[in-house]
C-alpha atoms as a PDB file:
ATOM      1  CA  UNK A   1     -29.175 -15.193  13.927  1.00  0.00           C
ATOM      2  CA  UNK A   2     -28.678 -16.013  17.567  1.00  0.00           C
ATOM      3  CA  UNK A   3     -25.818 -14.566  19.569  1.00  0.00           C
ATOM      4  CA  UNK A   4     -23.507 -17.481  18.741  1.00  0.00           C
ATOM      5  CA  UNK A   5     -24.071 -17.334  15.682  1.00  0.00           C
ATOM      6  CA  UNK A   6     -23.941 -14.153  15.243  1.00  0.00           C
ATOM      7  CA  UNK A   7     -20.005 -14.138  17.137  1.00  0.00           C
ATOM      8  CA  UNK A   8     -18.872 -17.226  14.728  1.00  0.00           C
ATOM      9  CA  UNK A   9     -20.092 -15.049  11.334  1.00  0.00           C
ATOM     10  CA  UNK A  10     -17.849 -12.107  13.339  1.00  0.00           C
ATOM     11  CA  UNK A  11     -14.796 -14.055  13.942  1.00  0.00           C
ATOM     12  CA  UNK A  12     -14.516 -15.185  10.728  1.00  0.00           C
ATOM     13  CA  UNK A  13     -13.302 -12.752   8.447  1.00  0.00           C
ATOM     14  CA  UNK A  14     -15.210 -13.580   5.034  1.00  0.00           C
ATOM     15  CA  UNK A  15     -18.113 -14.071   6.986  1.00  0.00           C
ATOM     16  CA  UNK A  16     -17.900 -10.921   8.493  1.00  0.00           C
ATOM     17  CA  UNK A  17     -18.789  -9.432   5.458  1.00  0.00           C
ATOM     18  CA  UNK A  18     -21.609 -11.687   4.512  1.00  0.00           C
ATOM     19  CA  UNK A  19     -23.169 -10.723   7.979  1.00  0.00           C
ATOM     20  CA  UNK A  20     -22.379  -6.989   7.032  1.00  0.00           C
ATOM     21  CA  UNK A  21     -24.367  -7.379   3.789  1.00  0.00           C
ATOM     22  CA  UNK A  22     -27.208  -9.675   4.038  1.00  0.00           C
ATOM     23  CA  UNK A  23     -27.798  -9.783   8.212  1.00  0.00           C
ATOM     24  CA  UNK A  24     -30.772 -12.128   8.744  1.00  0.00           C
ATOM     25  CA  UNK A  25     -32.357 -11.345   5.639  1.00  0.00           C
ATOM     26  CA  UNK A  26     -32.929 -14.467   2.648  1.00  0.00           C
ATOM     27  CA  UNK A  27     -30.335 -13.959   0.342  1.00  0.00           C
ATOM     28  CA  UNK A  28     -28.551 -16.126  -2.614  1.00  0.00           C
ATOM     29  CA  UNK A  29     -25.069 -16.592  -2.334  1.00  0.00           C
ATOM     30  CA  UNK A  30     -22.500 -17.899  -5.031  1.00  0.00           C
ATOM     31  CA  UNK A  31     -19.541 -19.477  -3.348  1.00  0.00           C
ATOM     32  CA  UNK A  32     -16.972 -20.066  -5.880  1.00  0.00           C
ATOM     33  CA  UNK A  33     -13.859 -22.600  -4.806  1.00  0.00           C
ATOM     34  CA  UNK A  34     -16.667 -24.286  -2.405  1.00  0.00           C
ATOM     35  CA  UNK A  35     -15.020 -26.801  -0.222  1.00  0.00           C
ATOM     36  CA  UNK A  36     -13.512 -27.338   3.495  1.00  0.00           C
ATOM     37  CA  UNK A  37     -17.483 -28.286   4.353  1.00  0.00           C
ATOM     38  CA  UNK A  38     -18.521 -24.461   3.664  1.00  0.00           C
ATOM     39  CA  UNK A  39     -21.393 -24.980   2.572  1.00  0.00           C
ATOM     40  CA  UNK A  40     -22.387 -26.678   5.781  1.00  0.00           C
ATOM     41  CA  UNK A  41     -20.879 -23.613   7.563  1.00  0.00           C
ATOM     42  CA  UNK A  42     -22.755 -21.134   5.888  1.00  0.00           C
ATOM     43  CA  UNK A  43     -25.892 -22.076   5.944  1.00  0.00           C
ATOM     44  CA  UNK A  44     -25.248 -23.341   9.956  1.00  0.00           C
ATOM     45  CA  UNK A  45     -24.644 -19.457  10.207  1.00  0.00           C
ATOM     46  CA  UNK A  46     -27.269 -18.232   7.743  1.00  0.00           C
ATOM     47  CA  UNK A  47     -29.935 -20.605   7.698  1.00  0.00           C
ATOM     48  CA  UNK A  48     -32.267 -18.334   5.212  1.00  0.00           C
ATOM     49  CA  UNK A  49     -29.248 -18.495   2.653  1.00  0.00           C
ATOM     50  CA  UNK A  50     -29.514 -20.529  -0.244  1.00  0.00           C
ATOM     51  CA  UNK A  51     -25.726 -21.589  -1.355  1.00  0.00           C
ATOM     52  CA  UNK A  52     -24.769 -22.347  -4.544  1.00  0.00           C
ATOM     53  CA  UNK A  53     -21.119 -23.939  -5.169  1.00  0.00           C
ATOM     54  CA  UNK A  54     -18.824 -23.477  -7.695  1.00  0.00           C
ATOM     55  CA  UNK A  55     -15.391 -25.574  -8.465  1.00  0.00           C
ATOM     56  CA  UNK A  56     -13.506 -28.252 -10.298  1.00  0.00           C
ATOM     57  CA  UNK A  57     -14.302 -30.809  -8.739  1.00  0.00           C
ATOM     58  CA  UNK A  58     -16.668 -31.805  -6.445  1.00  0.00           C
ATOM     59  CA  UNK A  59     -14.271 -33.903  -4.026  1.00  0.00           C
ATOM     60  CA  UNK A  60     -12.667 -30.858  -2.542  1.00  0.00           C
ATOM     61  CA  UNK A  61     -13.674 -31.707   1.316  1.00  0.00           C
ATOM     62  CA  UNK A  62     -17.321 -32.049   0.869  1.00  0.00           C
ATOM     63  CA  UNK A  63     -19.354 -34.541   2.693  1.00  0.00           C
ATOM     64  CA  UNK A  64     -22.786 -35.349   1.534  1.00  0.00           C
ATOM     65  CA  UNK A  65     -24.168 -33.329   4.506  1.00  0.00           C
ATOM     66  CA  UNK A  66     -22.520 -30.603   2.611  1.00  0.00           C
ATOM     67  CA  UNK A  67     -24.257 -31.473  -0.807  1.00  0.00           C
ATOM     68  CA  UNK A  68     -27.981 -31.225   1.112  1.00  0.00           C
ATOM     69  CA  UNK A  69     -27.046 -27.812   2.015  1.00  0.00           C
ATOM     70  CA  UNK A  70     -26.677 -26.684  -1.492  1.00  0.00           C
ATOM     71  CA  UNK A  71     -28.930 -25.752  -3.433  1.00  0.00           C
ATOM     72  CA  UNK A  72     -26.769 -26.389  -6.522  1.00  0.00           C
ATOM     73  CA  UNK A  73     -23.165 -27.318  -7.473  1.00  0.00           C
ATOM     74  CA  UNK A  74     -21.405 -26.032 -10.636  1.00  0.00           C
ATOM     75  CA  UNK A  75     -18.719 -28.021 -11.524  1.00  0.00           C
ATOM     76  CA  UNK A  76     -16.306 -26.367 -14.194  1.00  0.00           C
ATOM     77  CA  UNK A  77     -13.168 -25.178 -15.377  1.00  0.00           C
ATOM     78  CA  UNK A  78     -13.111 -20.970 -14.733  1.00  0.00           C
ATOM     79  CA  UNK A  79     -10.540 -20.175 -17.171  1.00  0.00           C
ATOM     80  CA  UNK A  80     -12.597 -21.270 -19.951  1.00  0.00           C
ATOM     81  CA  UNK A  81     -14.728 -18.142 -19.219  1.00  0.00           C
ATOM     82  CA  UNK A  82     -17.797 -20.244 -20.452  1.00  0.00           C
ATOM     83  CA  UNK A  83     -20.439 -20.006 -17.539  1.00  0.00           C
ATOM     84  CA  UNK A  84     -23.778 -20.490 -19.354  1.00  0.00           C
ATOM     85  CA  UNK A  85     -24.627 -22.858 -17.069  1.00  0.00           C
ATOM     86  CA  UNK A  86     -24.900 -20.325 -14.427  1.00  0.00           C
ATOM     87  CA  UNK A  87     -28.070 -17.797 -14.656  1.00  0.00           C
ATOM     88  CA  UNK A  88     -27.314 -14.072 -15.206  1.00  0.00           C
ATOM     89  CA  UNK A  89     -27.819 -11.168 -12.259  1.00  0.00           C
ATOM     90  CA  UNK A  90     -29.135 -14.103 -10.157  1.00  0.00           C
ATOM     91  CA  UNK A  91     -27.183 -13.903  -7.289  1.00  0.00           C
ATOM     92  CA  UNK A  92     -27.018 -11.556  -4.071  1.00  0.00           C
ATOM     93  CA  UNK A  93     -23.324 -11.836  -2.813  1.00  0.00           C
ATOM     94  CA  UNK A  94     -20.651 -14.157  -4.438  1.00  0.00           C
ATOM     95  CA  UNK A  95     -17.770 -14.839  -2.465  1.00  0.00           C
ATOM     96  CA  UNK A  96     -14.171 -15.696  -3.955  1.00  0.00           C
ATOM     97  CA  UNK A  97     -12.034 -16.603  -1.704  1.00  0.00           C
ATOM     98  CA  UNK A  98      -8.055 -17.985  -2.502  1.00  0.00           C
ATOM     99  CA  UNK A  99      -9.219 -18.977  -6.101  1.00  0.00           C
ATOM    100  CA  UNK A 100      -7.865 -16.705  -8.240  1.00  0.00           C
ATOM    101  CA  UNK A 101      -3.901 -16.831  -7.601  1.00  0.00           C
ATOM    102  CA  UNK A 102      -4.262 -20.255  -9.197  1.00  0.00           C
ATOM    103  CA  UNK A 103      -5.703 -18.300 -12.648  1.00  0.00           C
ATOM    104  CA  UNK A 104      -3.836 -16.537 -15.287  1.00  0.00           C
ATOM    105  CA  UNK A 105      -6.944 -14.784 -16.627  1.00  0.00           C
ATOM    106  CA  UNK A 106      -8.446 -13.886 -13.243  1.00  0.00           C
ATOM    107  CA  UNK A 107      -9.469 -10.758 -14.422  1.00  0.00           C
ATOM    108  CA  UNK A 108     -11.241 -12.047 -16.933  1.00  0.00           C
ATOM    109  CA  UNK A 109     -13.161 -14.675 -14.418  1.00  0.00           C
ATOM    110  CA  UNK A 110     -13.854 -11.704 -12.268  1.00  0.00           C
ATOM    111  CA  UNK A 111     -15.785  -9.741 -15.383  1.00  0.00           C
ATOM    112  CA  UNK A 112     -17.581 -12.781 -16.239  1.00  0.00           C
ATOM    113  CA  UNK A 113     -18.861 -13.702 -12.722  1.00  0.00           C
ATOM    114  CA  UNK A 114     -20.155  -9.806 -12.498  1.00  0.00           C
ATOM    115  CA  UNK A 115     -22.756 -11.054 -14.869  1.00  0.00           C
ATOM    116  CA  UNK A 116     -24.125 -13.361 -12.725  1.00  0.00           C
ATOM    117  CA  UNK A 117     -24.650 -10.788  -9.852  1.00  0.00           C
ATOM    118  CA  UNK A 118     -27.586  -8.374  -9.125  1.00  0.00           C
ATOM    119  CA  UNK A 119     -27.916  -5.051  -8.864  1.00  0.00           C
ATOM    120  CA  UNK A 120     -27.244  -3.674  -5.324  1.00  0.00           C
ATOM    121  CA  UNK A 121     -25.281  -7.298  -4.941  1.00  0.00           C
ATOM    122  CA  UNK A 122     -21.686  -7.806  -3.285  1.00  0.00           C
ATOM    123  CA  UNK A 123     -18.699  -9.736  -4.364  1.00  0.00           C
ATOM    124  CA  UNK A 124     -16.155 -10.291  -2.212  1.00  0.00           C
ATOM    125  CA  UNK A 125     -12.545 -11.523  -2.798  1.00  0.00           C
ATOM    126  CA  UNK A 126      -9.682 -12.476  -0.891  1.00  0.00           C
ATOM    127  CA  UNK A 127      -5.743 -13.679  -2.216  1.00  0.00           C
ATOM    128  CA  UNK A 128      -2.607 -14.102  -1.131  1.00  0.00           C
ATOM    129  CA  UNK A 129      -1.187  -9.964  -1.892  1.00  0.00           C
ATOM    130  CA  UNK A 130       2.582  -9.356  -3.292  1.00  0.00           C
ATOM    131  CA  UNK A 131       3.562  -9.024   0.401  1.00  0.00           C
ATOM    132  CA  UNK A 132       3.669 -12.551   0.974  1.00  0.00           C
ATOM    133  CA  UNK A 133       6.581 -13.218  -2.083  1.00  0.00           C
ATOM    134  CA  UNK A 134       8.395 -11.529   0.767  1.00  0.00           C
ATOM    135  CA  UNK A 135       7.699 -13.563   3.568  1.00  0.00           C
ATOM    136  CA  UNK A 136       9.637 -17.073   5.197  1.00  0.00           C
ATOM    137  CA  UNK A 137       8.719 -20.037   2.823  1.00  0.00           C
ATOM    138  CA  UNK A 138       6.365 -22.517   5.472  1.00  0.00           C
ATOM    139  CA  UNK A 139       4.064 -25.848   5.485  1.00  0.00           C
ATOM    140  CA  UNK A 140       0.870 -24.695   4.390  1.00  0.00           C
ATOM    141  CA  UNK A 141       1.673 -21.724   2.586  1.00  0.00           C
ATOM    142  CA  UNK A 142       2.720 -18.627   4.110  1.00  0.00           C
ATOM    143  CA  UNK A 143       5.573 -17.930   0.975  1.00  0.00           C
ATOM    144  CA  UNK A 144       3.327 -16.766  -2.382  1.00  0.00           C
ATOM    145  CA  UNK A 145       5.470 -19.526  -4.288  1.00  0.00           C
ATOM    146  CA  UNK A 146       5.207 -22.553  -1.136  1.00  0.00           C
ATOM    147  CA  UNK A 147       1.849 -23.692  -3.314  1.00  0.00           C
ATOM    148  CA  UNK A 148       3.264 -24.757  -6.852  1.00  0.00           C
ATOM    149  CA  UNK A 149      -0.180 -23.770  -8.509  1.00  0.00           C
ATOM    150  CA  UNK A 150       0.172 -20.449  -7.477  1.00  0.00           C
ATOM    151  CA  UNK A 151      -0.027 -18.698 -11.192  1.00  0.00           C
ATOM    152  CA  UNK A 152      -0.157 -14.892 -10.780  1.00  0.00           C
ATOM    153  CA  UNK A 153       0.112 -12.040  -8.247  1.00  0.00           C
ATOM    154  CA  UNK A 154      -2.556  -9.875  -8.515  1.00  0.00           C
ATOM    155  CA  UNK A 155      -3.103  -6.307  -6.480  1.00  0.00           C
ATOM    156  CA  UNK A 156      -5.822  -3.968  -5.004  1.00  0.00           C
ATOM    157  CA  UNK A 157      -5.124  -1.556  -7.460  1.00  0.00           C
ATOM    158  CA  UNK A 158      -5.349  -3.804 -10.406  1.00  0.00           C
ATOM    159  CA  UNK A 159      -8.770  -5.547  -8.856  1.00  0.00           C
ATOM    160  CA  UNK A 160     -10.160  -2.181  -7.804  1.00  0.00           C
ATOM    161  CA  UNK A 161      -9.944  -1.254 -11.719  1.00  0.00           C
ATOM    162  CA  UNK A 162     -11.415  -4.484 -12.881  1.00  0.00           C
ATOM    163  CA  UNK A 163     -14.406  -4.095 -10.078  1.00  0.00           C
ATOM    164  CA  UNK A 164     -14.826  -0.421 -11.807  1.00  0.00           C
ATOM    165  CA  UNK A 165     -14.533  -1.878 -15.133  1.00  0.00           C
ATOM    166  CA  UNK A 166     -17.786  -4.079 -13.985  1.00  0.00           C
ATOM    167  CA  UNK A 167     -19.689  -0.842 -12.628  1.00  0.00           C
ATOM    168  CA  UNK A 168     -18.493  -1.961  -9.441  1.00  0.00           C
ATOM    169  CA  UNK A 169     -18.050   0.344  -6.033  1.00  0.00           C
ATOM    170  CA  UNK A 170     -15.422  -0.710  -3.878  1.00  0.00           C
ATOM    171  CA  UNK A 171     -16.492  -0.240  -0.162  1.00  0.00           C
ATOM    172  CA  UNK A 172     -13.578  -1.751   1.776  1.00  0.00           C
ATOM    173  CA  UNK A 173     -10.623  -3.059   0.636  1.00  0.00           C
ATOM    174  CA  UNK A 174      -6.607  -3.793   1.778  1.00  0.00           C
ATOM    175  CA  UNK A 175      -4.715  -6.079   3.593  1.00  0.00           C
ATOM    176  CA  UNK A 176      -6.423  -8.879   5.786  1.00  0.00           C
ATOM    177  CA  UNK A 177      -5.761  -8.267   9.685  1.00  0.00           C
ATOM    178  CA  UNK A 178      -8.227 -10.818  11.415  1.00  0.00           C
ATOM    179  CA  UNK A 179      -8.047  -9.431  14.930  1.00  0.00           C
ATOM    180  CA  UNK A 180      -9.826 -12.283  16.601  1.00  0.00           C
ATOM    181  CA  UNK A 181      -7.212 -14.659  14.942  1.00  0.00           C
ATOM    182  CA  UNK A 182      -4.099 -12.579  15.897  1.00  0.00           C
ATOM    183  CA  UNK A 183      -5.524 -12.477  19.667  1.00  0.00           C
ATOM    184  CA  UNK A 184      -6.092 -16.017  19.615  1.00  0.00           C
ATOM    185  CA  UNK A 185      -2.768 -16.998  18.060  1.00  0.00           C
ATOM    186  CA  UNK A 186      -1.298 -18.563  21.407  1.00  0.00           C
ATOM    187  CA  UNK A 187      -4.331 -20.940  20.830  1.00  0.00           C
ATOM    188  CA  UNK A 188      -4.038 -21.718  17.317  1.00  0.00           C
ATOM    189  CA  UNK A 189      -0.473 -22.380  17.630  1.00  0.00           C
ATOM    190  CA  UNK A 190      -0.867 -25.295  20.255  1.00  0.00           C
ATOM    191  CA  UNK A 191      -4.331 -26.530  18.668  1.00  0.00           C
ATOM    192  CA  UNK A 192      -1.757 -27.131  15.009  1.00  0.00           C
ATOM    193  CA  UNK A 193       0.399 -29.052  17.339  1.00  0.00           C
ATOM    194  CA  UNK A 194      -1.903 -31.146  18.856  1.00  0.00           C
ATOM    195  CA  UNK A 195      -4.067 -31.875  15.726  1.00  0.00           C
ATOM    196  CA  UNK A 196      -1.297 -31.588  12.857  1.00  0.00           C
ATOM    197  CA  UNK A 197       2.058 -32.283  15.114  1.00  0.00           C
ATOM    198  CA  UNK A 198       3.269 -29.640  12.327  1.00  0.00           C
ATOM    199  CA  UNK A 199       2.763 -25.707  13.020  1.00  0.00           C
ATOM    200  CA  UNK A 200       0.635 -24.788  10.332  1.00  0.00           C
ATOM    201  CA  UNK A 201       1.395 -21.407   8.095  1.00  0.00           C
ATOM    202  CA  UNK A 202      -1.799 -19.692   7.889  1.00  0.00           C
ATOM    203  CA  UNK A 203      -1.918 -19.230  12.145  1.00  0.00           C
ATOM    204  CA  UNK A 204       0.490 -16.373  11.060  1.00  0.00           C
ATOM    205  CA  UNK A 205      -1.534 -14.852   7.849  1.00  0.00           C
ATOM    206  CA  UNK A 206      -2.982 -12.416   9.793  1.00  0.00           C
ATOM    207  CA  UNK A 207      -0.463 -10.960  11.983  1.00  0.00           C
ATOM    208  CA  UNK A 208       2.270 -10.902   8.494  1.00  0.00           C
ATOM    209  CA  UNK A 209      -0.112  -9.992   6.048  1.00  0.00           C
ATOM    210  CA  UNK A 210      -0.346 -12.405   4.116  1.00  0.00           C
ATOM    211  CA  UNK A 211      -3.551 -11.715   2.370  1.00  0.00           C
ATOM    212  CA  UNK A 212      -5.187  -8.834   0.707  1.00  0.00           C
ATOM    213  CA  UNK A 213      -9.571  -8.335   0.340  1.00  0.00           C
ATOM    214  CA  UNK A 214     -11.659  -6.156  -1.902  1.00  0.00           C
ATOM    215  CA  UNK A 215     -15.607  -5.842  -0.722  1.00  0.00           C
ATOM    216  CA  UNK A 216     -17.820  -4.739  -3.336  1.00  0.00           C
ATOM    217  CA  UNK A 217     -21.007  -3.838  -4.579  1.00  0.00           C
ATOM    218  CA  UNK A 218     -22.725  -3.677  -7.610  1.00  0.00           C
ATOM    219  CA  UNK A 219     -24.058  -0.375  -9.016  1.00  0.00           C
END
């Protein structure tokens, strides 16, 4: 990983942690809610990654250039906890980022993806926490109920037992404070006007709280 590469993978928060665990090294990575071109992303960052994608649909923002950078896609429904398509303690990390508000059963997902992890393998998981019920309703979701297929609030506490549950170890966990972002917010605010004409919610997530993070790993 050159050096900017290496300060992109920092900036980013969820990155962050995939450059924590894996470095430079090879390692397979489950990404599930794959879209916004992050598959292209990732493996810009981490070329000796092999990404796998996991969603709905296929359509959600990914370009054919983001396709060749997989090395699979699973398409299907989480809730129906049926994942033999995807081969057990296969993967090194798998990342779950703002999927599992929108599931009533997350819990259950969460036990069920375990399976498909290694040994000695992370998971990490990011959501919208109960602090943001209590924050200003705003165009891209900065209110818990702004997105309509928001389903359920879940907690540290109750992921940290599930994690245990799947002879997990929590290493880090809490709220989300992306310091890069909050320094940069002066930026962020006039880049939403310029591209958007609309001041977008998540410039604030950061600096409010909005989101809570467990990092784990696999006994």
């Amino acid at each position: 990983m050159n050096y900017l590469s290496s300060l992109k993978a920092s900036i980013n928060f969820k990155f962050s942690f995939l450059k924590r665990s894996f470095g430079n090294r090879h390692f397979k990575l489950l990404d599930v809610g794959s879209g916004n071109h992050s598959a292209s992303r990732i493996h810009a960052l981490f070329p000796k990654s092999d990404y796998y994608g996991l969603d709905m649909t296929r359509d959600y923002n990914n370009s054919p250039e983001d396709f060749k950078a997989m090395k699979d896609f699973y398409e299907l429904d989480l809730t129906t906890l049926d994942y033999s398509i995807i081969p057990d303690v296969f993967f090194d990390g798998i990342w779950m980022s703002h999927v599992i508000e929108h599931l009533r059963n997350g819990d259950e997902v969460v036990l069920a993806l375990l399976k498909k992890l290694k040994p000695g393998g992370f998971f990490y998981i990011e959501y919208p926490g109960e602090w943001s019920t209590k924050l200003p309703s705003m165009h891209g979701t900065l209110n818990f109920y702004d997105d309509s297929s928001h389903v359920r609030i879940y907690s540290v506490k109750e992921l940290t037992n599930v994690f245990i549950r799947g002879h997990c170890t929590v290493i880090k966990s809490g709220t989300r404070r992306n310091w890069y972002y909050i320094a940069g917010m002066p930026v962020q605010i006039i880049k939403s006007f310029v591209k958007r004409k609309k001041l977008e919610a998540n410039v604030f997530w950061d600096l409010l709280g909005f989101a809570e993070y467990l990092y784990v790993r696999k006994k």
